[in-house]
N, C-alpha and C. Protein backbone atom coordinates (compact mmCIF):
# COMPACT_ATOMS: atom_id res chain seq x y z
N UNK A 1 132.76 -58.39 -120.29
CA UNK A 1 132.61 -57.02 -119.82
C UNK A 1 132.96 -56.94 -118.33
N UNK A 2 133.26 -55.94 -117.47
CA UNK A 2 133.95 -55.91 -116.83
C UNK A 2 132.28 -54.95 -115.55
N UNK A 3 132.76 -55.23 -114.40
CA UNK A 3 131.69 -54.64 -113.47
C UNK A 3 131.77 -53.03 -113.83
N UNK A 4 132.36 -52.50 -114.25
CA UNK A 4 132.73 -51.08 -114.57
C UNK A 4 131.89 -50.76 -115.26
N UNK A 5 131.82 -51.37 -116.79
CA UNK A 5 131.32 -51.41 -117.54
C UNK A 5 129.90 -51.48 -117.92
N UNK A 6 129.72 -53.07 -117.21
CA UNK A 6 128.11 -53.00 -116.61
C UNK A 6 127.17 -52.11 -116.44
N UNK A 7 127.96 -51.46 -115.32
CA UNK A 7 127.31 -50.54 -114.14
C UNK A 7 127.03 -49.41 -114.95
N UNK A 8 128.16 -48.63 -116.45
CA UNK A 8 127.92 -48.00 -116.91
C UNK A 8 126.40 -47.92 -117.85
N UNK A 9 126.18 -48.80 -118.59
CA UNK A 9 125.33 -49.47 -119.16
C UNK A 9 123.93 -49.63 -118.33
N UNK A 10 124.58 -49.61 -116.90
CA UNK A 10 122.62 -49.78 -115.76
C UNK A 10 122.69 -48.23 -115.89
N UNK A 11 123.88 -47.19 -115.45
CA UNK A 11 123.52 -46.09 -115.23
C UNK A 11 122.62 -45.29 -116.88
N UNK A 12 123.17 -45.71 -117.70
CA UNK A 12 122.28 -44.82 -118.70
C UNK A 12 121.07 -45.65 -118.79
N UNK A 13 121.02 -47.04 -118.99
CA UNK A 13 119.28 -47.32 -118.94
C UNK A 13 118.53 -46.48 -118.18
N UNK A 14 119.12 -46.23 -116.64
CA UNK A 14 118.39 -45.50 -115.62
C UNK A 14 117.73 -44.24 -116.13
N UNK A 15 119.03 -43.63 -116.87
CA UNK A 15 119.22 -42.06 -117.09
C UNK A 15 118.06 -42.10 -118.22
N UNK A 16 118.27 -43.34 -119.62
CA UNK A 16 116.97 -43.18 -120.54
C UNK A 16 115.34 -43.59 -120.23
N UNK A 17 115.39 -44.51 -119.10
CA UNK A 17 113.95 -44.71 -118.70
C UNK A 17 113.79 -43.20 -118.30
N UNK A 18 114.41 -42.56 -117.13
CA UNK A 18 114.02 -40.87 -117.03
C UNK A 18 114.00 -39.99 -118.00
N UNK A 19 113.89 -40.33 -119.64
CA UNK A 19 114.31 -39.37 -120.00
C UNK A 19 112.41 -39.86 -120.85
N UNK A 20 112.53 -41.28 -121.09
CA UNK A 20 110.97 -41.55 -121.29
C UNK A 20 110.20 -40.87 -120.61
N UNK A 21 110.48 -40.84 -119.39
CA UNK A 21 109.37 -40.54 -118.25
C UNK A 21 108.40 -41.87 -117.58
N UNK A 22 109.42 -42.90 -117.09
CA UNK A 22 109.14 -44.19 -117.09
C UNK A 22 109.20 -44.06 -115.39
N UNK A 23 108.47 -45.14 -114.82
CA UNK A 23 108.01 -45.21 -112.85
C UNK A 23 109.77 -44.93 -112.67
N UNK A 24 109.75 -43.86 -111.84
CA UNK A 24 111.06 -43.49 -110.89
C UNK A 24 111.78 -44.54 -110.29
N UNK A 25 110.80 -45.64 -110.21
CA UNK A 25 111.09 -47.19 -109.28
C UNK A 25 112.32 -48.07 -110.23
N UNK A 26 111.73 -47.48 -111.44
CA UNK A 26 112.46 -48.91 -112.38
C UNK A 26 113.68 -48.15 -112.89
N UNK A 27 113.49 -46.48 -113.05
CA UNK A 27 115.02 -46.40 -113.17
C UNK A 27 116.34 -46.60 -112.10
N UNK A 28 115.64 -45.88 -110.76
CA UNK A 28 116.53 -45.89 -109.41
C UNK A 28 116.71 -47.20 -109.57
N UNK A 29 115.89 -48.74 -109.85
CA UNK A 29 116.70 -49.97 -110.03
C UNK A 29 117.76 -49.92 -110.39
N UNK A 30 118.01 -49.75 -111.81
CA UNK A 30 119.54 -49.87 -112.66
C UNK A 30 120.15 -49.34 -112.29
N UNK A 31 119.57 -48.22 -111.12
CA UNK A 31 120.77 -47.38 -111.17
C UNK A 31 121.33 -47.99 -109.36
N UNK A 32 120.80 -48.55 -108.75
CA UNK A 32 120.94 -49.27 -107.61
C UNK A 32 121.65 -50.32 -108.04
N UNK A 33 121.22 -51.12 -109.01
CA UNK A 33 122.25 -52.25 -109.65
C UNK A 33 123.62 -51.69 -109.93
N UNK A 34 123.65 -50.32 -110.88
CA UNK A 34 124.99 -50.03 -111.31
C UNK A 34 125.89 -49.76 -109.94
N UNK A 35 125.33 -48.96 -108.73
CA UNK A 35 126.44 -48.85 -107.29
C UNK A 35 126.77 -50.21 -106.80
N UNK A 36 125.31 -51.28 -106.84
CA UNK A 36 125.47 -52.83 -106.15
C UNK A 36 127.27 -53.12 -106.62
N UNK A 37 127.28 -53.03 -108.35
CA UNK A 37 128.23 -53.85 -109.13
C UNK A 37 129.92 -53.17 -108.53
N UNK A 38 129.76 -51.63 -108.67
CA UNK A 38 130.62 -50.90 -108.52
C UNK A 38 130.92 -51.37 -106.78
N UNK A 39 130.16 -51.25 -105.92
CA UNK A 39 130.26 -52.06 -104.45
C UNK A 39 131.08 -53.06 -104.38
N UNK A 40 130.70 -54.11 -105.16
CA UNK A 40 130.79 -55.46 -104.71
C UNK A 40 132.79 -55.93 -104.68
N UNK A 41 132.49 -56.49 -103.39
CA UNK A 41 133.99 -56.55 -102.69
C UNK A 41 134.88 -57.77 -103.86
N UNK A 42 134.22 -58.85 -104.36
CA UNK A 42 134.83 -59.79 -104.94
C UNK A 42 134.73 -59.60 -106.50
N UNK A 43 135.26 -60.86 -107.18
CA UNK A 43 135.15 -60.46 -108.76
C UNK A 43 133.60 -61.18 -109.02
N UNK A 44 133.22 -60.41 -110.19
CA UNK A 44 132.28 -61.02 -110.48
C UNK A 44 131.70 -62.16 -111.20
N UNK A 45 133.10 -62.55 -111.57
CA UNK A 45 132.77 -64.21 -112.52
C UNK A 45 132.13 -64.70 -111.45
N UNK A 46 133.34 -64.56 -110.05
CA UNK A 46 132.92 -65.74 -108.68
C UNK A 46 131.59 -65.78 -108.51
N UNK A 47 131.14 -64.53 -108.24
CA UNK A 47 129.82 -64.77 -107.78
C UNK A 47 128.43 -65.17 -108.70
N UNK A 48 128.81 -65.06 -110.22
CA UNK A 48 127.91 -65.45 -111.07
C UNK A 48 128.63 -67.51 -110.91
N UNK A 49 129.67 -67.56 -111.06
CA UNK A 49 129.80 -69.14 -110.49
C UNK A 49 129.54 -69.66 -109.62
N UNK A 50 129.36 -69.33 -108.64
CA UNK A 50 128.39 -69.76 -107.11
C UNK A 50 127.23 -69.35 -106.83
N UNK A 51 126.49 -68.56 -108.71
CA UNK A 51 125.46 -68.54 -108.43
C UNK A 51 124.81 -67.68 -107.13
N UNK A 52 125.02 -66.99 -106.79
CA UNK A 52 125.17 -65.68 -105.95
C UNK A 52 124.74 -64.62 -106.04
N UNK A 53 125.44 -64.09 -107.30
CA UNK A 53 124.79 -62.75 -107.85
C UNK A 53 123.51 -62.27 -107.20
N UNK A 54 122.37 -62.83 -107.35
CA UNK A 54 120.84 -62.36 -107.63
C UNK A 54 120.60 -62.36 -106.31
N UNK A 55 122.14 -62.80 -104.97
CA UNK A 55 121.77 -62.17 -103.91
C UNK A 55 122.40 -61.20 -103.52
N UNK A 56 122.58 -60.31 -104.52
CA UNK A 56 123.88 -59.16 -103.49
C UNK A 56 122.68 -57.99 -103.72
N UNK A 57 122.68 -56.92 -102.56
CA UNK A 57 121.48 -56.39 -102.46
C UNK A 57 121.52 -55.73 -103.41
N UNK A 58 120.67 -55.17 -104.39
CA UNK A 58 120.39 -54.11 -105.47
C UNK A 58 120.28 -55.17 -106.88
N UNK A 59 120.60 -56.15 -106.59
CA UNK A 59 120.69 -57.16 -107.76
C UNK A 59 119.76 -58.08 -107.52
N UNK A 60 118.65 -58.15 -108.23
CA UNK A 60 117.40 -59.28 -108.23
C UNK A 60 117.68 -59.92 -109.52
N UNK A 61 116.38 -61.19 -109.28
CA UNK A 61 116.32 -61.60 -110.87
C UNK A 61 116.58 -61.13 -112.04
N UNK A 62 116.26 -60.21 -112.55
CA UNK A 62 115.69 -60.09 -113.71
C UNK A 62 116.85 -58.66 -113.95
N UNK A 63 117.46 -57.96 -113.13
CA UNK A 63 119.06 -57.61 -113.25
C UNK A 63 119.67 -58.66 -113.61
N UNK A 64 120.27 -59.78 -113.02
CA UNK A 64 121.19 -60.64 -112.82
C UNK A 64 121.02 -61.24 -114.47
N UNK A 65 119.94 -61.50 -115.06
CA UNK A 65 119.80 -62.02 -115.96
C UNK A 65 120.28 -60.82 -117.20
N UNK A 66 120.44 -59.32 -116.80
CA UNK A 66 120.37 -58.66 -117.99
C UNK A 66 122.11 -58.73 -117.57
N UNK A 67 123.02 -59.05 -116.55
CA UNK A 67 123.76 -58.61 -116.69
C UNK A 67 124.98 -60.05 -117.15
N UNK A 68 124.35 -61.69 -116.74
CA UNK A 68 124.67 -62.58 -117.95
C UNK A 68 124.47 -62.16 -119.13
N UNK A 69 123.36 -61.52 -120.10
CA UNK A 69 123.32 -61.08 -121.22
C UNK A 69 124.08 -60.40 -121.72
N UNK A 70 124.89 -59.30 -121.07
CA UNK A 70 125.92 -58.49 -120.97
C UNK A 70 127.32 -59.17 -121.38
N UNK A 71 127.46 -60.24 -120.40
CA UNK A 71 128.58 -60.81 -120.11
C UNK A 71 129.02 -61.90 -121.50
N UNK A 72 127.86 -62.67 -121.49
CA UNK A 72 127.82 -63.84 -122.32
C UNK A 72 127.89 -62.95 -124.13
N UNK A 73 126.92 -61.94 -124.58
CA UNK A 73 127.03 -61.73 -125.65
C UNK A 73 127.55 -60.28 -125.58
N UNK A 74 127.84 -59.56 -124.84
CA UNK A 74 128.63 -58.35 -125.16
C UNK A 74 127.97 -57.12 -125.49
N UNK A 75 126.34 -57.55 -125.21
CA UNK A 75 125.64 -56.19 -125.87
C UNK A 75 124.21 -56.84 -125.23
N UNK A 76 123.42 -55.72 -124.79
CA UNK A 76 122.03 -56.19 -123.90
C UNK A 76 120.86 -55.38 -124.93
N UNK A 77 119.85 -56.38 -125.41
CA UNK A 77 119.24 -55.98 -125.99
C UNK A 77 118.15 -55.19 -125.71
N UNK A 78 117.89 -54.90 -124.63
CA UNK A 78 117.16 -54.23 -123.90
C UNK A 78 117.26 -52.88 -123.70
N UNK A 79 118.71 -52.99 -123.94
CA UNK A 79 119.77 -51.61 -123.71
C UNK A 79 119.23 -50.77 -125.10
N UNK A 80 119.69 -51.79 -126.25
CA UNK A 80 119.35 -51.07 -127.78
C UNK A 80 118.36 -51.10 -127.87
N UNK A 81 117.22 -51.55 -127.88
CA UNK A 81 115.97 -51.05 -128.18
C UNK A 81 115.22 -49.86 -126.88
N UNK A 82 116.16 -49.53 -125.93
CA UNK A 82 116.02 -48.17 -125.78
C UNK A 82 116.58 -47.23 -125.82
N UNK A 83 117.81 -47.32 -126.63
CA UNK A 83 118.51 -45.94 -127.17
C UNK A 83 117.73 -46.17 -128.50
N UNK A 84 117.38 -46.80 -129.54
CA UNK A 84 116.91 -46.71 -130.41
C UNK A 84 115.28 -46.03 -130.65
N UNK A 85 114.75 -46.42 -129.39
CA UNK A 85 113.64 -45.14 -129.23
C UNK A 85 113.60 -44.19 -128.71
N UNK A 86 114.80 -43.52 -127.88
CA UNK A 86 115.11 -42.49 -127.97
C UNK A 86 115.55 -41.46 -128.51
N UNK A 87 115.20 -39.92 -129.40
CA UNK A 87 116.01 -39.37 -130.16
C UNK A 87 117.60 -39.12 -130.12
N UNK A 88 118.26 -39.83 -131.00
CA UNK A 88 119.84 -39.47 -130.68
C UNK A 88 120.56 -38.09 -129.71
N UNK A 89 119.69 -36.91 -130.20
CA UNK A 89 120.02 -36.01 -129.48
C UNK A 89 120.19 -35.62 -128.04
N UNK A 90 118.71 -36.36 -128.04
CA UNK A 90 118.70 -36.55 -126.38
C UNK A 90 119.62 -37.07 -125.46
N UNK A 91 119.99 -38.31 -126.39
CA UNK A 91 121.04 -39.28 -125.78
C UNK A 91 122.33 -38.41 -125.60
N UNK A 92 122.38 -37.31 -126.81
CA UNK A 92 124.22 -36.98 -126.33
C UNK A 92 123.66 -36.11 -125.63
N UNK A 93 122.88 -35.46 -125.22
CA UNK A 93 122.60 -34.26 -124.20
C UNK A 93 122.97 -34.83 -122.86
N UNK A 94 123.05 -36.13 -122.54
CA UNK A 94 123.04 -36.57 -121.22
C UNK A 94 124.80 -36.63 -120.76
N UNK A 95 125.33 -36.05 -121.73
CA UNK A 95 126.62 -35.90 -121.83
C UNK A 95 127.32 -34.47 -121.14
N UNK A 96 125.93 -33.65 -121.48
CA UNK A 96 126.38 -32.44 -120.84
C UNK A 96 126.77 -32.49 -119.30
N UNK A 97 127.51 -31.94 -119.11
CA UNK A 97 127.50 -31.26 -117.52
C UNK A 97 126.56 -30.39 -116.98
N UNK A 98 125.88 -30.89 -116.03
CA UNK A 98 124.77 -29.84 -115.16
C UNK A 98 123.80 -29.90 -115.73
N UNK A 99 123.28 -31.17 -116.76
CA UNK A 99 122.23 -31.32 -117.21
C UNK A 99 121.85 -32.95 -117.11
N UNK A 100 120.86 -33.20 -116.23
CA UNK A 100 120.17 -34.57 -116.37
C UNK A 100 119.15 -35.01 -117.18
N UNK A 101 118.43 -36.16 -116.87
CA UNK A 101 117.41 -36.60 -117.64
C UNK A 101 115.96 -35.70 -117.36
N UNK A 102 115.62 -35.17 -116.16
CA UNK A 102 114.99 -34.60 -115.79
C UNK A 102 114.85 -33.21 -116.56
N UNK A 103 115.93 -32.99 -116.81
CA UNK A 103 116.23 -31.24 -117.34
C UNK A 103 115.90 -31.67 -118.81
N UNK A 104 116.75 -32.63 -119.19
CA UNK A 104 116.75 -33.24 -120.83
C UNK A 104 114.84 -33.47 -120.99
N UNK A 105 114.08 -34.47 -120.55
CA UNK A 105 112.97 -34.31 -120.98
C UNK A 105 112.35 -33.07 -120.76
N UNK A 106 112.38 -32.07 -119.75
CA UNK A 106 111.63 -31.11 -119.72
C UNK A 106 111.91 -29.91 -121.26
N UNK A 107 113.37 -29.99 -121.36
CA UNK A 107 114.02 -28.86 -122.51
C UNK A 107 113.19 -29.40 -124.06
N UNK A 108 112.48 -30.60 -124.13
CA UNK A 108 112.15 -31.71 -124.84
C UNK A 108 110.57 -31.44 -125.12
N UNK A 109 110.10 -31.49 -123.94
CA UNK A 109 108.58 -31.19 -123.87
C UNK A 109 108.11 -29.77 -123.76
N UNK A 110 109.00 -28.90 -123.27
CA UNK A 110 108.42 -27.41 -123.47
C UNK A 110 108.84 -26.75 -124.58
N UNK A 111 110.19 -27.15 -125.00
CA UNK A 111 110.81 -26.09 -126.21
C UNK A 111 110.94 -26.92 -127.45
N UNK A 112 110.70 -28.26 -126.96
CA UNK A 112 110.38 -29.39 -128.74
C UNK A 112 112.42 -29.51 -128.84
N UNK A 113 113.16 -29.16 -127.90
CA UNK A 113 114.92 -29.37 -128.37
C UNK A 113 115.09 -30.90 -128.34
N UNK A 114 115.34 -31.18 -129.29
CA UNK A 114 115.81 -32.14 -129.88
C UNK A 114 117.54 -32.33 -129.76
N UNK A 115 118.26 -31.61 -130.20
CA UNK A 115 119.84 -31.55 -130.49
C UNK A 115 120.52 -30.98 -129.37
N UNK A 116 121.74 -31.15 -129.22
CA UNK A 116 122.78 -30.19 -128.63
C UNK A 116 122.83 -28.83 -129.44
N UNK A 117 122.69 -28.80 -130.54
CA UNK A 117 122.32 -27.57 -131.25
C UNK A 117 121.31 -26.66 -131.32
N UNK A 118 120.31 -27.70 -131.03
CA UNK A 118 119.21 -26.88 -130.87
C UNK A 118 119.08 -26.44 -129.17
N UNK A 119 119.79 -26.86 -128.17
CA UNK A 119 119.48 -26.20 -126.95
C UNK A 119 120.54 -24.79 -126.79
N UNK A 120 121.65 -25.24 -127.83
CA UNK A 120 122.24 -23.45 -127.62
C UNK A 120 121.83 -22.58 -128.26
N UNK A 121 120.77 -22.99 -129.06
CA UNK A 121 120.49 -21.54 -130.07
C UNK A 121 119.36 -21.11 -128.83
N UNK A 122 118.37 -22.27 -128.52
CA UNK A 122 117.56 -22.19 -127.16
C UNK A 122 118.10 -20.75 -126.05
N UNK A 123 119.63 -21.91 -125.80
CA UNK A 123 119.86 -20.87 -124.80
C UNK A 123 120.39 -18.93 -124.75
N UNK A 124 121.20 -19.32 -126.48
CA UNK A 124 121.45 -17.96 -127.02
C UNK A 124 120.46 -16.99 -127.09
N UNK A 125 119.07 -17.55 -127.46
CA UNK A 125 117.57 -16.80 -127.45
C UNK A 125 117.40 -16.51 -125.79
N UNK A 126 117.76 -17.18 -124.87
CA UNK A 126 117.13 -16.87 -123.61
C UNK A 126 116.10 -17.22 -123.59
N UNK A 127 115.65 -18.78 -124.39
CA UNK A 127 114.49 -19.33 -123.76
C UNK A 127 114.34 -20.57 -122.76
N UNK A 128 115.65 -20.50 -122.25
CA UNK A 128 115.97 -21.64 -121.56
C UNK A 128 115.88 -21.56 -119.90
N UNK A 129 116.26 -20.19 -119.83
CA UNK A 129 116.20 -19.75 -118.61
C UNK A 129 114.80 -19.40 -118.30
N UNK A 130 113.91 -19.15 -119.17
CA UNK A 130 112.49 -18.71 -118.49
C UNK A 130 111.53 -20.59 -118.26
N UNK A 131 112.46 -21.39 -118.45
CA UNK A 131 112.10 -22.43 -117.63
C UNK A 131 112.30 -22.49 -115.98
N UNK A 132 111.52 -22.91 -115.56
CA UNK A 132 111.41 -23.30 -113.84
C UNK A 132 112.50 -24.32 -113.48
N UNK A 133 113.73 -23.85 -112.38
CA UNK A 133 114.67 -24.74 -112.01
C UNK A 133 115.87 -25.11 -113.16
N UNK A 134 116.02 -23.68 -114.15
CA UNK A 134 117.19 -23.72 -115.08
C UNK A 134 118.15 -22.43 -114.59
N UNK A 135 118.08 -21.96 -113.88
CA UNK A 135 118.90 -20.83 -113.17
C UNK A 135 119.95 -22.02 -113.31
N UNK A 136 120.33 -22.90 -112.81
CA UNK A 136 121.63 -22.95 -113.03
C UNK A 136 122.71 -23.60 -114.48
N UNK A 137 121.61 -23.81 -114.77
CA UNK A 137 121.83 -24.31 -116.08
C UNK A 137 122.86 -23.29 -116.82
N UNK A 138 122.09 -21.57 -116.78
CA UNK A 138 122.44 -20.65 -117.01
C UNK A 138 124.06 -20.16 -116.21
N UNK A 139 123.82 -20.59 -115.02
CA UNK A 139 125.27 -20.06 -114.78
C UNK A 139 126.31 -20.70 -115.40
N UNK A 140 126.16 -22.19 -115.44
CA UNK A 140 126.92 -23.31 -116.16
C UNK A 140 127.00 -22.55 -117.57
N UNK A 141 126.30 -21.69 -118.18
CA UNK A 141 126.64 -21.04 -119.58
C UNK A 141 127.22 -20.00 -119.21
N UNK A 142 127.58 -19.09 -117.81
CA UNK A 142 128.29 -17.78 -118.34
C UNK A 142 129.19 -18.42 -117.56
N UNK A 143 129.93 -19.86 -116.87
CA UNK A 143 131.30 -19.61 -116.95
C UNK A 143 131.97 -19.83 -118.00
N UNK A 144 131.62 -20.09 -119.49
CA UNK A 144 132.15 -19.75 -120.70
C UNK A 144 132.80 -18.19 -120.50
N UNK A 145 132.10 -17.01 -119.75
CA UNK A 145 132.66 -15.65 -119.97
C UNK A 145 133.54 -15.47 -119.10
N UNK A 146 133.19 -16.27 -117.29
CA UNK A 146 133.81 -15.80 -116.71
C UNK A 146 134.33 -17.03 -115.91
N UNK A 147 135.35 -17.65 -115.60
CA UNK A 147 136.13 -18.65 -114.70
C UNK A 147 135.35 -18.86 -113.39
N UNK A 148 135.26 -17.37 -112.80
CA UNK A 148 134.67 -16.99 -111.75
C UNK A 148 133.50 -17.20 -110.93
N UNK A 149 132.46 -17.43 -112.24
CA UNK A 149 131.44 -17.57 -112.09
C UNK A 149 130.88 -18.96 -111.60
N UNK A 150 132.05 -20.43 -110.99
CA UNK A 150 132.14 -21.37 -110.71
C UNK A 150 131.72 -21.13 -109.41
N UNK A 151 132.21 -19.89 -108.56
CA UNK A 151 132.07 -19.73 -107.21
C UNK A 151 130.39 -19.29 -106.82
N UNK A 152 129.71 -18.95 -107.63
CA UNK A 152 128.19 -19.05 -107.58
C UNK A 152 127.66 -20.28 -107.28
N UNK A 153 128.39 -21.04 -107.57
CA UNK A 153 127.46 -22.05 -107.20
C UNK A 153 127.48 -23.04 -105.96
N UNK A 154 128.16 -22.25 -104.83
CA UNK A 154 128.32 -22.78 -104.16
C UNK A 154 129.07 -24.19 -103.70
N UNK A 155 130.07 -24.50 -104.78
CA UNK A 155 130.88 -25.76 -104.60
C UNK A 155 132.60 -25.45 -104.01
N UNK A 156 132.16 -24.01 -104.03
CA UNK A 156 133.73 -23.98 -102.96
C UNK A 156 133.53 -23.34 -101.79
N UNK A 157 133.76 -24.11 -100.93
CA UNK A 157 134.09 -23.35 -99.36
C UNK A 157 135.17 -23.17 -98.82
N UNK A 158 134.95 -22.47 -97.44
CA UNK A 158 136.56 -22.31 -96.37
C UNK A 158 136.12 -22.83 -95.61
N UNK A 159 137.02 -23.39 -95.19
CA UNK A 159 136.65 -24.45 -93.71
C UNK A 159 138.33 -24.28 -93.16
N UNK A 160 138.74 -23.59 -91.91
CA UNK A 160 139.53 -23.54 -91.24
C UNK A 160 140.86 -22.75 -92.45
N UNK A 161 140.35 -21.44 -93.24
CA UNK A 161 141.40 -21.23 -94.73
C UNK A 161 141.83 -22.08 -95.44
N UNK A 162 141.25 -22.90 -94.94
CA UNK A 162 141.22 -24.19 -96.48
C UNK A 162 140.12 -24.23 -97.38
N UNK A 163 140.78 -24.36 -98.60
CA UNK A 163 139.46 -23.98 -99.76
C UNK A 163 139.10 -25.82 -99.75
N UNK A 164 137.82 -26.33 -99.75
CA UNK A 164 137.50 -27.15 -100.14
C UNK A 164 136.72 -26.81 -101.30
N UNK A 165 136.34 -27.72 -102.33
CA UNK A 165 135.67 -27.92 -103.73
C UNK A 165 135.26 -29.18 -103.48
N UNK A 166 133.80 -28.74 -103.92
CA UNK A 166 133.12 -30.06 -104.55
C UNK A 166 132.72 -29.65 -105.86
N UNK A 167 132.97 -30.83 -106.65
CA UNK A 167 132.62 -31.36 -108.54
C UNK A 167 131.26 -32.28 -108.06
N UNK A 168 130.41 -31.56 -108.97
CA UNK A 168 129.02 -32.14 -109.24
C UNK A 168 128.73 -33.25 -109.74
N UNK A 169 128.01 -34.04 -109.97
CA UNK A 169 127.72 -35.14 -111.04
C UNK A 169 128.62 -36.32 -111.62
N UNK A 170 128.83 -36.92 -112.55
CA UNK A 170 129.20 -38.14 -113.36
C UNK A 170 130.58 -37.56 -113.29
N UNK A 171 131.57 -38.89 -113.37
CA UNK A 171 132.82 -38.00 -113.37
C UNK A 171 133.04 -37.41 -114.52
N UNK A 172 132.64 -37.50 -115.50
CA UNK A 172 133.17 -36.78 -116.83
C UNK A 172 132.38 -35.38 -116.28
N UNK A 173 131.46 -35.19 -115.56
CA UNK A 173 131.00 -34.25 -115.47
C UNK A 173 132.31 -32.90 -114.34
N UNK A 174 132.50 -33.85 -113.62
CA UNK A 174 133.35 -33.38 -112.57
C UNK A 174 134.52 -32.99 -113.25
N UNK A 175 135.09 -33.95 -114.02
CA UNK A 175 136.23 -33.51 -114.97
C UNK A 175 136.70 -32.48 -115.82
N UNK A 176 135.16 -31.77 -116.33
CA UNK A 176 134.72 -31.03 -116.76
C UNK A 176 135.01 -29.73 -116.37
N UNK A 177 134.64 -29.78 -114.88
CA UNK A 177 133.93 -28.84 -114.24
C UNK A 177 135.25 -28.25 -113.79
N UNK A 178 136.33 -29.71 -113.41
CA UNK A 178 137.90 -29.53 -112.81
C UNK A 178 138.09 -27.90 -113.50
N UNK A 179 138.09 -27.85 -115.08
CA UNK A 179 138.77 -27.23 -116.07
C UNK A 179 138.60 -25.82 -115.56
N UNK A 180 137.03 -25.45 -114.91
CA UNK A 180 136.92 -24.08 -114.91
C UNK A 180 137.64 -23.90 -112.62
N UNK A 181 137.42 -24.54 -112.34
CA UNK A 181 137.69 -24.51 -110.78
C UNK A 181 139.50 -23.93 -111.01
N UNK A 182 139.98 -24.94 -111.81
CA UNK A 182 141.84 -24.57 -111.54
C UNK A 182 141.87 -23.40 -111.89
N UNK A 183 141.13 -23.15 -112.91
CA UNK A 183 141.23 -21.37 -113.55
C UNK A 183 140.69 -20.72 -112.15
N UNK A 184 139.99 -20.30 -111.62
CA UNK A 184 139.38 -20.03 -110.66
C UNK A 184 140.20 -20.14 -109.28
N UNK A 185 140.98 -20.96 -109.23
CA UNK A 185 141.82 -20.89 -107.75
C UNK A 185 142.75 -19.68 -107.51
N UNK A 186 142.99 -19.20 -108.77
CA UNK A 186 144.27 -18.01 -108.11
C UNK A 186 142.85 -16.81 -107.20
N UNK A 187 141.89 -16.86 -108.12
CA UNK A 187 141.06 -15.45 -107.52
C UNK A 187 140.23 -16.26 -106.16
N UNK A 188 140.34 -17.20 -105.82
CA UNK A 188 139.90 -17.95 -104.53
C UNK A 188 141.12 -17.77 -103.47
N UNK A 189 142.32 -17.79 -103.72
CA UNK A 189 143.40 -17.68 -102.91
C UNK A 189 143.18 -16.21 -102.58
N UNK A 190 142.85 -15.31 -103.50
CA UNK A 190 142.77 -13.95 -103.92
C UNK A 190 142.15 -13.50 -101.88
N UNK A 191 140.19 -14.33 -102.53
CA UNK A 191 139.31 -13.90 -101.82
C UNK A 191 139.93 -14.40 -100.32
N UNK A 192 140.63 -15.84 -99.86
CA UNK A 192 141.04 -15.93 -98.68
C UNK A 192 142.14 -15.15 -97.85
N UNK A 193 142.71 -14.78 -98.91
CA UNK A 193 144.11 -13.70 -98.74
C UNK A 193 142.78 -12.22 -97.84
N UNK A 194 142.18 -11.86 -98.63
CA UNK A 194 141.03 -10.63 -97.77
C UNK A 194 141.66 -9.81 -99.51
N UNK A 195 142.33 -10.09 -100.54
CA UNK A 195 142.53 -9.21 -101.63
C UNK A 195 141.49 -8.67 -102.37
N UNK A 196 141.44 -7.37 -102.42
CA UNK A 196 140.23 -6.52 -103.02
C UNK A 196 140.42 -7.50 -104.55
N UNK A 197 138.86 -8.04 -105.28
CA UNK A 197 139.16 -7.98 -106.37
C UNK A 197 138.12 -7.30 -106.97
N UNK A 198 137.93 -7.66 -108.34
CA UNK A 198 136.57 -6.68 -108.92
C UNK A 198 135.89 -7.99 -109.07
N UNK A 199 135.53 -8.91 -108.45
CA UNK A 199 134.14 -10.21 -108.29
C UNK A 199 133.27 -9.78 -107.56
């Protein structure tokens, strides 16, 4: 397996201990391990051959050992017996854009959502939004109506008539997000131009 890979594998342990509701300490680990791996200047056979590893910062014992397990058999068992106690649903929810583990257990413990299916009928009802700290959740659902509605959220600015953009989250998330921003640039050129629009 490759440090890429790894790192992917620390980032969702991270993401499913938060989704348990497990000490904040032990997920930010994996997930400190997954930047350590993505960091690290050399390859990583070298440093598991000079025996090294378990000193590069974010990598202790008992990482270093899950990530020989990784290496040597191709699958960390630690890994599967916690997607396996997690409900599947949950797991692809962490897939969404603009939704974390934080949002995922809460949608979990107040509304019982289980599925990706069951959070749009959720959200089609409008019981999603009368949660605390889902306002944006909601905007992330009406740029389905409107392209436009990307510029609410504050990820595009002017700085000297230059539009800068920032993409949120995981890159698939960002990738995502690309789709509605390009739609969105002609009426951003629009707003720097001073062009009346109806936004």
């Amino acid at each position: 397996m490759t440090k890429k890979e790894i790192a992917e594998v620390f980032e969702e342990i991270g993401a499913l201990l938060e989704l348990k509701g497990e000490n904040p300490f032990k997920s930010r680990a994996y997930l400190n391990a997954a930047r350590a791996l993505e960091g690290m200047n050399e390859p990583l056979d070298k440093a598991i051959a000079e025996e090294r590893l378990a000193e590069v910062k974010g990598i202790g014992e008992s990482i270093q050992k899950k990530i020989l397990e990784l290496i040597t058999t191709g699958k960390l068992v630690y890994y599967e017996e916690l997607k396996a106690a997690t409900p599947p649903g949950l797991v692809l929810m962490l897939e969404i854009p603009g939704i974390g583990p934080k949002k995922i257990k809460a949608l979990h413990e107040k509304l019982k959502i289980l599925s990706v299916a069951e959070l749009e009928a959720a959200c089609q009802a409008h019981k999603v939004r009368e949660l605390p700290g889902f306002g944006e959740m909601m905007r992330m659902e009406s740029m389905k109506i409107t392209k436009n509605a990307i510029l609410s959220r504050n990820l595009a600015v002017v700085v000297d008539k230059a539009l800068v953009i920032c993409l949120p989250g995981k890159p698939s998330g960002a990738v995502e997000c690309l789709s509605f921003v390009v739609g969105a640039i002609p009426h951003c050129i629009e707003v720097l131009q001073e062009v009346p629009t109806s936004c």
